[in-house]
Protein backbone atom coordinates (compact mmCIF):
# COMPACT_ATOMS: atom_id res chain seq x y z
CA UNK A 1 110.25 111.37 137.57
CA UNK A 2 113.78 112.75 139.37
CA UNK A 3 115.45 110.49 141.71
CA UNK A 4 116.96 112.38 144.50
CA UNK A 5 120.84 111.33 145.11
CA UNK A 6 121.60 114.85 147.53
CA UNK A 7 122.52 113.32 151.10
CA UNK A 8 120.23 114.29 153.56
CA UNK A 9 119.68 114.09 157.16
CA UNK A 10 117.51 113.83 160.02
CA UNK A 11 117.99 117.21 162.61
CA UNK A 12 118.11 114.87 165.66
CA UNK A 13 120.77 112.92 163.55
CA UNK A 14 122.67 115.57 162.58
CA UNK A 15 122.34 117.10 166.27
CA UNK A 16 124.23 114.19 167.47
CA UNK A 17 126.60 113.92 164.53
CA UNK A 18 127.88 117.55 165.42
CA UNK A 19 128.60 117.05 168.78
CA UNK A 20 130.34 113.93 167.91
CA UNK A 21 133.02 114.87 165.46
CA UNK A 22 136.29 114.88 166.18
CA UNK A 23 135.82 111.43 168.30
CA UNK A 24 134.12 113.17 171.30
CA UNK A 25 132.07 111.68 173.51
CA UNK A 26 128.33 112.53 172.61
CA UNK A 27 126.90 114.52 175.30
CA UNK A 28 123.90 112.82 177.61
CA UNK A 29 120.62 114.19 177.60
CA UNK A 30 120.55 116.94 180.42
CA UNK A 31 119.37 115.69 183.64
CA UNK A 32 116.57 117.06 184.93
CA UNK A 33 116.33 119.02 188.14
CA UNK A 34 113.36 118.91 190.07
CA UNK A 35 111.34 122.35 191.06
CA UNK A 36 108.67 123.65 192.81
CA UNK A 37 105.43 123.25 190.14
CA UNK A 38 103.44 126.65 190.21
CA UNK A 39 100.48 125.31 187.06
CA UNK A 40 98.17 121.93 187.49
CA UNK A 41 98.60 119.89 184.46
CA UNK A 42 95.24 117.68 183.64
CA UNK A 43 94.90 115.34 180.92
CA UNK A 44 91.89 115.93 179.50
CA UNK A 45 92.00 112.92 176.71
CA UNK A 46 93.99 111.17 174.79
CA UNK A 47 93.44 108.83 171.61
CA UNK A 48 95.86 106.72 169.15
CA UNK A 49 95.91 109.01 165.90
CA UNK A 50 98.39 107.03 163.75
CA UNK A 51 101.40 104.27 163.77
CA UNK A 52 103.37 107.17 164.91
CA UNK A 53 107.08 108.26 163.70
CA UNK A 54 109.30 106.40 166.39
CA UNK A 55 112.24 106.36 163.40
CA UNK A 56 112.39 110.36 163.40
CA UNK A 57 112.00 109.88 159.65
CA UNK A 58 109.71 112.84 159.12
CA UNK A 59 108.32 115.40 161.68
CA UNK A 60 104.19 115.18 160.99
CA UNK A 61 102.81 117.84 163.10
CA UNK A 62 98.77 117.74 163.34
CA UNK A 63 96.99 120.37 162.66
CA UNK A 64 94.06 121.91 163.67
CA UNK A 65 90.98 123.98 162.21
CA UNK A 66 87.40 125.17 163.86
CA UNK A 67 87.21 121.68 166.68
CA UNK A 68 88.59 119.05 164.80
CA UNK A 69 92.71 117.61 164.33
CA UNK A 70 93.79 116.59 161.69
CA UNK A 71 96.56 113.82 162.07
CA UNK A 72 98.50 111.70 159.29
CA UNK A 73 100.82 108.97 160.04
CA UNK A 74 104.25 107.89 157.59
CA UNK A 75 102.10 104.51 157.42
CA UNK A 76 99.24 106.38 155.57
CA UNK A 77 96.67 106.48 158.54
CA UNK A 78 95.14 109.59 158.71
CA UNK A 79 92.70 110.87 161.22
CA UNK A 80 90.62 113.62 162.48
CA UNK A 81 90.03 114.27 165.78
CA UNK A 82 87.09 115.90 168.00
CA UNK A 83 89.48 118.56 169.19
CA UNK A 84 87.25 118.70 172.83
CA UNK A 85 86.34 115.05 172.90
CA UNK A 86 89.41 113.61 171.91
CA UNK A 87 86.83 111.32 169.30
CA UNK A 88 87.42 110.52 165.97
CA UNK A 89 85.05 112.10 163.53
CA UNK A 90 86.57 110.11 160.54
CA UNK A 91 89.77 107.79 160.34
CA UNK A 92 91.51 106.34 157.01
CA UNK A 93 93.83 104.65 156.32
CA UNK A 94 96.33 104.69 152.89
CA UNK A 95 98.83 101.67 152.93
CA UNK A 96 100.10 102.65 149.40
CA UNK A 97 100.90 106.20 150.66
CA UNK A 98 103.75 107.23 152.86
CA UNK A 99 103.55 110.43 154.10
CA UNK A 100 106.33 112.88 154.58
CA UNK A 101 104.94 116.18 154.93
CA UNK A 102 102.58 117.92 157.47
CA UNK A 103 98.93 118.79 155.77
CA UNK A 104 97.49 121.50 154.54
CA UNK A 105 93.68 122.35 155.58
CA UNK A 106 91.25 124.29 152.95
CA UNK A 107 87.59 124.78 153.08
CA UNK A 108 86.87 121.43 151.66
CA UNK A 109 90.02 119.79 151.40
CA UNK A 110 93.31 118.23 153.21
CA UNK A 111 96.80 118.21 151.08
CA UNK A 112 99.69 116.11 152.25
CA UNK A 113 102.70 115.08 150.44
CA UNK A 114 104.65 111.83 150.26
CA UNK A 115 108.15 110.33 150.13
CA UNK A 116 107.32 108.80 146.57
CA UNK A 117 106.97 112.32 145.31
CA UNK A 118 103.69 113.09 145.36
CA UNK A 119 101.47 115.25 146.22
CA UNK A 120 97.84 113.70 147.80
CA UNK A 121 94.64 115.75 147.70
CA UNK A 122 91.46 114.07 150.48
CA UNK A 123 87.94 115.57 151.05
CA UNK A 124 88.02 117.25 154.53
CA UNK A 125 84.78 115.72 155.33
CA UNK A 126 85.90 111.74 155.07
CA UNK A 127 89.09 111.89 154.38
CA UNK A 128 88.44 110.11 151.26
CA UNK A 129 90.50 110.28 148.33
CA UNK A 130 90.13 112.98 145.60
CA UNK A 131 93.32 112.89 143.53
CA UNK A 132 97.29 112.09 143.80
CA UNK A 133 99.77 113.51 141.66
CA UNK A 134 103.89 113.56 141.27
CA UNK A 135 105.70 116.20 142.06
CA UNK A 136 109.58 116.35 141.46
CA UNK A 137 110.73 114.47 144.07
CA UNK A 138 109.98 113.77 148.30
CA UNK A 139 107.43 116.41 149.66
CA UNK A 140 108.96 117.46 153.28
CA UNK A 141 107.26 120.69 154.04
CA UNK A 142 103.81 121.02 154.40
CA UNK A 143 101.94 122.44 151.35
CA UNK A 144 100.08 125.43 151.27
CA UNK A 145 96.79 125.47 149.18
CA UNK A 146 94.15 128.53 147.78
CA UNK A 147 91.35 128.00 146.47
CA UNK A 148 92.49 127.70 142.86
CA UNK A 149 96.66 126.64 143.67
CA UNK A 150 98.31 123.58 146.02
CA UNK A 151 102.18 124.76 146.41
CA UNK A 152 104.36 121.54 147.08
CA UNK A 153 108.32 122.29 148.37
CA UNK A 154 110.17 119.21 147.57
CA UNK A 155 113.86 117.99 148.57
CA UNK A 156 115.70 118.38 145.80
CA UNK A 157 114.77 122.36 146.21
CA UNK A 158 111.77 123.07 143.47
CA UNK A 159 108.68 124.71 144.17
CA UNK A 160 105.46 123.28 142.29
CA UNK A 161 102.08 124.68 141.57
CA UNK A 162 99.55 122.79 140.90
CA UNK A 163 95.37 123.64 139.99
CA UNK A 164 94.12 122.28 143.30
CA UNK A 165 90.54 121.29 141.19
CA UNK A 166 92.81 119.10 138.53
CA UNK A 167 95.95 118.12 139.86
CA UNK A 168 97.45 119.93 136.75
CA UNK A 169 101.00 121.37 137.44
CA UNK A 170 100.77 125.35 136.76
CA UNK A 171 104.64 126.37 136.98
CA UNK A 172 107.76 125.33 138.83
CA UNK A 173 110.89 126.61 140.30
CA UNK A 174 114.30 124.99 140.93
CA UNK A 175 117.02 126.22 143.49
CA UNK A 176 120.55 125.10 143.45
CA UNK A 177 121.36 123.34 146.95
CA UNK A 178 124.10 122.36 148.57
CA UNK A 179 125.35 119.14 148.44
CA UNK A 180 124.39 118.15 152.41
CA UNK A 181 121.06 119.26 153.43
CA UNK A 182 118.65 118.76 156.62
CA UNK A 183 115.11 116.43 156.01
CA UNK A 184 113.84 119.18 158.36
CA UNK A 185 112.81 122.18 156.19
CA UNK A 186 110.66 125.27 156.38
CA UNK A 187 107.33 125.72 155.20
CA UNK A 188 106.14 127.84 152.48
CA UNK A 189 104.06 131.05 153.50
CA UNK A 190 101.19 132.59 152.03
CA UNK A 191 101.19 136.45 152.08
CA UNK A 192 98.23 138.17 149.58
CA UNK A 193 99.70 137.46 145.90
CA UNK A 194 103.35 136.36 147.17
CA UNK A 195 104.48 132.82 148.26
CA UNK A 196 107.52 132.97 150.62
CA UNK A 197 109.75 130.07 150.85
CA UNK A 198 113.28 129.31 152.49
CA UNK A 199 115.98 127.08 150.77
CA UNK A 200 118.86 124.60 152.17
CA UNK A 201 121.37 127.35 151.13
CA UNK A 202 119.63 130.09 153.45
CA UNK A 203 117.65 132.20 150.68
CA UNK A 204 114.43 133.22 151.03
CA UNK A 205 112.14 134.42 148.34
CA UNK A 206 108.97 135.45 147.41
CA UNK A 207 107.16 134.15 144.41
CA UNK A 208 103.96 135.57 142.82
CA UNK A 209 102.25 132.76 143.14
CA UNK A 210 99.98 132.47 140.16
CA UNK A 211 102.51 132.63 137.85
CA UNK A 212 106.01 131.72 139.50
CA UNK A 213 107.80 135.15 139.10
CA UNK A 214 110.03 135.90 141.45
CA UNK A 215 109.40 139.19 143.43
CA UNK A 216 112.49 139.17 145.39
CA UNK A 217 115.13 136.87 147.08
CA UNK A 218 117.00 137.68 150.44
CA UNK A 219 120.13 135.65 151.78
CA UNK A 220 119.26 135.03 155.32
CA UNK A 221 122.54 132.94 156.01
CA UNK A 222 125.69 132.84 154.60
CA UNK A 223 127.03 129.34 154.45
CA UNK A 224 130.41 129.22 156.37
CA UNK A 225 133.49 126.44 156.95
CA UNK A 226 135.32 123.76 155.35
CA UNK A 227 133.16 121.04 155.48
CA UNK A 228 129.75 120.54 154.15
CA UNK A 229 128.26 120.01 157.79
CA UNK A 230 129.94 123.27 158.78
CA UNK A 231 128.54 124.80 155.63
CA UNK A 232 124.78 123.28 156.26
CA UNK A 233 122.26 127.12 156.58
CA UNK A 234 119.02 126.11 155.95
CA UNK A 235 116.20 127.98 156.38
CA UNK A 236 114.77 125.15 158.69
CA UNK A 237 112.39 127.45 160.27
CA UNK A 238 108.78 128.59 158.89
CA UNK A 239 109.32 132.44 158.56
CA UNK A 240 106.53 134.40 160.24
CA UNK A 241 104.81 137.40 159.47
CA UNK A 242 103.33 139.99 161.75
CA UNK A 243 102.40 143.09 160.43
CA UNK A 244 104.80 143.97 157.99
CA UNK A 245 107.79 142.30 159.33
CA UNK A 246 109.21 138.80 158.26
CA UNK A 247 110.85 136.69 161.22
CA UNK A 248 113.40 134.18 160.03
CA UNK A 249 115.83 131.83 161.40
CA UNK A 250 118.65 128.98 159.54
CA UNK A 251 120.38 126.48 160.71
CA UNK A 252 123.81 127.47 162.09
CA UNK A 253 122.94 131.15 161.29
CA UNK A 254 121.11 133.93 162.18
CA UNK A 255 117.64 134.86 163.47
CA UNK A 256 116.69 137.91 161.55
CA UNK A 257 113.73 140.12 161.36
CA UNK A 258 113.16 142.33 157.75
CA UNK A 259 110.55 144.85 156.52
CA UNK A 260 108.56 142.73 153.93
CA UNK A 261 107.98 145.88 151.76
CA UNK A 262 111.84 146.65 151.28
CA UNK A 263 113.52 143.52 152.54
CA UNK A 264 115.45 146.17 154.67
CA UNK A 265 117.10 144.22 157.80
CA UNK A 266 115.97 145.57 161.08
CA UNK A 267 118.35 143.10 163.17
CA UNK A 268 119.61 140.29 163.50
CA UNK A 269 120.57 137.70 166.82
CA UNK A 270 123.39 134.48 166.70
CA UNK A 271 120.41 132.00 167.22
CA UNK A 272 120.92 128.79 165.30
CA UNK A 273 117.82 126.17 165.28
CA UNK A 274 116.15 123.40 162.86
CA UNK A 275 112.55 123.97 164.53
CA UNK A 276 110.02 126.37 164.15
CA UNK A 277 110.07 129.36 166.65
CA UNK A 278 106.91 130.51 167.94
CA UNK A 279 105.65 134.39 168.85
CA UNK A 280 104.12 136.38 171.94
CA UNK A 281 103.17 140.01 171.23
CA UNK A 282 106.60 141.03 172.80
CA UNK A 283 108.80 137.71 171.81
CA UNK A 284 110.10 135.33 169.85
CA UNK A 285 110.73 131.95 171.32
CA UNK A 286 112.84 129.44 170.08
CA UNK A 287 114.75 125.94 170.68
CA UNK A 288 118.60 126.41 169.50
CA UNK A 289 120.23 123.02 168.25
CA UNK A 290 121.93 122.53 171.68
CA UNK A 291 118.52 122.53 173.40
CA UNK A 292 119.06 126.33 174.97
CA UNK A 293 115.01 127.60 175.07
CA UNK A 294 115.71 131.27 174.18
CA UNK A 295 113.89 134.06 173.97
CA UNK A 296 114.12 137.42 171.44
CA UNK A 297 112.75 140.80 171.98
CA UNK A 298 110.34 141.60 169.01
CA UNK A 299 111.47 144.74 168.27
CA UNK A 300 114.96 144.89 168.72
CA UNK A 301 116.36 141.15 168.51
CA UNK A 302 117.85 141.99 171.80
CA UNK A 303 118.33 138.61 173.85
CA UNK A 304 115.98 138.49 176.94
CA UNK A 305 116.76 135.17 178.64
CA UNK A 306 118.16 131.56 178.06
CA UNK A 307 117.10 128.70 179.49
CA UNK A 308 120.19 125.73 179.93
CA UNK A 309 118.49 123.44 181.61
CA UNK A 310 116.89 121.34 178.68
CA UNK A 311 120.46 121.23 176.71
CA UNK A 312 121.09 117.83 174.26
CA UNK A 313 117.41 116.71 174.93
CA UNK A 314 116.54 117.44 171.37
CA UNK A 315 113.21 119.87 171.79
CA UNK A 316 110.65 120.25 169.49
CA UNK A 317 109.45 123.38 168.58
CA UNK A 318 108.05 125.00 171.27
CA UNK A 319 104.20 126.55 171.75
CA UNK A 320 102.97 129.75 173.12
CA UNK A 321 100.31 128.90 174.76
CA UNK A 322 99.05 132.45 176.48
CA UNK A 323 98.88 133.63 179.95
CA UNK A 324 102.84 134.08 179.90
CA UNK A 325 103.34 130.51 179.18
CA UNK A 326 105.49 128.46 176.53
CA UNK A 327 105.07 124.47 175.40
CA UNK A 328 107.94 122.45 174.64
CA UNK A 329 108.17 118.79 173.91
CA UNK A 330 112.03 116.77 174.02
CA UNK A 331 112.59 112.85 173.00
CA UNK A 332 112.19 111.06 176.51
CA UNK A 333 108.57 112.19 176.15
CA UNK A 334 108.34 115.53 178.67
CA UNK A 335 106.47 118.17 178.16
CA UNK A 336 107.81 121.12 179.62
CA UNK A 337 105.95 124.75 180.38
CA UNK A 338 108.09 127.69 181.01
CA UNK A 339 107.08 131.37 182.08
CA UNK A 340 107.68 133.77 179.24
CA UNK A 341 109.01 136.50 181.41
CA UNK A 342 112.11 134.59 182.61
CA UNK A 343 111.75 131.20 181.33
CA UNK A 344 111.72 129.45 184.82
CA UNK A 345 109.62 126.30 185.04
CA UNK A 346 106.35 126.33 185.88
CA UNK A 347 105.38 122.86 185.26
CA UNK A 348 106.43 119.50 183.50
CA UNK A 349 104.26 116.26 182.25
CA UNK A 350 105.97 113.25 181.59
CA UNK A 351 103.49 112.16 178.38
CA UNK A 352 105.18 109.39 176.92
CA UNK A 353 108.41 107.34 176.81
CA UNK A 354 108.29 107.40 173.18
CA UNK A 355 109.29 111.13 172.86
CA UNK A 356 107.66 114.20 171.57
CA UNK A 357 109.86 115.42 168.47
CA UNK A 358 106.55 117.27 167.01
CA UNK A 359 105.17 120.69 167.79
CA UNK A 360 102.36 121.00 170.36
CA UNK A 361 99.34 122.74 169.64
CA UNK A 362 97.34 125.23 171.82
CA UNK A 363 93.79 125.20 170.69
CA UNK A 364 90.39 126.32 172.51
CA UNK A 365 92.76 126.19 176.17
CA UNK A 366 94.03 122.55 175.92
CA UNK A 367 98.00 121.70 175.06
CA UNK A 368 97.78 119.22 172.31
CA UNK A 369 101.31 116.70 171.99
CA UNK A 370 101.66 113.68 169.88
CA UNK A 371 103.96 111.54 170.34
CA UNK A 372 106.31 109.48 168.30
CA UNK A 373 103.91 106.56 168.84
CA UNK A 374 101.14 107.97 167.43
CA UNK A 375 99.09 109.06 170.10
CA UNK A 376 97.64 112.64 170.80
CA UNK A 377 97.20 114.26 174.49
CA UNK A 378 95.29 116.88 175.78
CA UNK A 379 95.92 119.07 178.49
CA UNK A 380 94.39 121.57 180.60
CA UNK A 381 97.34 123.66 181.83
CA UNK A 382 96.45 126.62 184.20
CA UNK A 383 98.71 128.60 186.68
CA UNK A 384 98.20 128.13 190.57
CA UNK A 385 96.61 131.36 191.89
CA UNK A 386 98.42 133.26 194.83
């Protein structure tokens, strides 16, 4: 088994870390400014799903499929959850695992990795266990599973395969990394016959993925500075696809939209994040490392509005979550929901004191936050009428 020596760091960490050098003061979370609400917020339910992440060691977004959640916990619980209900249909709960990755959801299974290097295979309809095997080293992205291959993106930059009926690893890829790299990471993609996956050193490439050959690699970021932190371009960010165009974004780089058939840049915007972005039919909407909520034209990567209000209080990814509304969670525990159009506030829920680092989910009409205790909320969130 590898040990991993590469230092590596937590994105709220490192958020604070940049804005510190040079002995400055760190900035203060933003204050908030009250407004005029124009959309009831109503909790619907909520429910403890797991011990919860209040260390920001690993960002372990649930997921969802059909009506149930699936949750997991780093202390091994995982759950699912009666999306409309808020009840659990099943709960377990794995004190020898610890897990570090977001899950993956098949027909009959769940895949989620751990910090021992492994990666952890459950039947979807208990939860019980099926099989564990090693990987190379820490699993930090979620994996992505078909029915005959379980993909596992690890820390130290490799890319397994493994039979998802055996365990059995199938082929593997190393990429050279830098030598300072963010625990936040994108996830792999699954596109037909190609796996797409971004690297710490802002490449992203598609694999075949039965047999590991590489069909082509794109640098989405150049790494640039002196230091290692200035030189830190990972492709943090799960690239999308819609239609035949890949969305992108690094670290201290570039957003950048591509055709997928020729890898031909159609343009790029300065927007530098460690989150996922999320997509409208018309936009791209992102949090940038200062806590700017920004939003990109689809088509041209033109700039259509900032929002400054939420700066330093380190966002999660944010939600679309229709009806010309976007979700965004920060670390006091807010929830805030801003028009798409303009990206004024339309309404804000104070969840829980323990913060919201993870991405919310929009599922069947109800918001859906966890946490960093553990605990999942639902929300009915619908816009005053005139």
């Amino acid at each position: 088994m590898k040990m991993i020596y590469k230092p590596l760091i937590s994105a709220v960490f490192l958020a604070t870390l940049l804005v510190g050098c040079g002995g400055s003061k760190l900035p203060k979370p933003t204050p908030l400014e009250t407004f005029t609400s124009t959309a009831n917020t109503e909790k619907v339910w909520s429910t403890n799903a797991n011990g919860g992440n209040e260390e920001l060691l690993f960002k372990l977004t649930p997921v969802s499929e059909n009506d149930l959640i699936y949750a997991a916990g780093i202390d091994g619980k995982v759950s699912a959850i009666n999306t409309t209900t808020g009840k659990k249909a099943w709960e377990q709960d794995y004190e020898d695992f610890s897990f570090s990755s977001n899950l993956a959801v098949t027909t009959d299974a769940l895949y989620l990795g751990t910090d021992k290097a492994q990666i952890v295979k459950l039947d979807k309809i208990n939860g019980n266990l099926i099989w564990e095997k090693p990987v190379p080293s820490t699993v930090i992205a979620a994996p992505k599973a078909t029915a005959n291959e379980v993909f596992a993106k690890t820390i130290n930059g490799e890319i397994t395969a493994l039979n998802t009926q055996t365990g059995a690893p199938i082929w593997n890829y190393q990429q050279t990394l830098p030598s300072l790299i963010l625990r936040d990471t994108s996830d792999p993609v699954i596109n037909g016959q190609a796996l797409l996956t971004g690297f710490s050193n802002g490449v992203l490439m598609a694999f075949e993925k039965t047999s590991g050959n590489i069909l082509w690699s794109k640098q989405i970021s150049l790494p640039e500075g002196k230091t290692d932190v200035e030189r830190m371009a990972d492709v943090a960010a799960t690239p999308k696809i819609v239609n035949d165009t890949v969305y992108a974004a690094t670290y201290q780089g570039k957003m950048i939209a591509f055709n997928l058939q020729t890898q031909e840049t159609l343009w790029t915007a300065d927007a530098s994040t460690y989150n996922d972005f999320t997509c409208s039919d018309d936009a791209i909407f992102l949090g940038d490392t200062e806590g700017n909520v920004i939003a990109i034209e689809r088509v041209t990567g033109t700039i259509l509005w900032k929002q400054t209000a939420l700066r330093y209080r380190y966002l999660s990814a944010p939600t679309y979550i229709g009806n010309n509304l976007v979700a965004i969670g920060d670390k006091e525990g807010y929830l805030h929901i801003l028009n798409t159009k303009d990206g004024h506030f339309v309404a804000r829920v104070s969840v829980n004191s323990s913060g919201i680092v993870t991405t919310p989910l929009y599922i069947n009409g109800l918001t859906i936050v966890q946490t960093n205790n553990g605990r999942l909320y639902a929300y009915k969130i619908t816009q005053n009428k005139k």
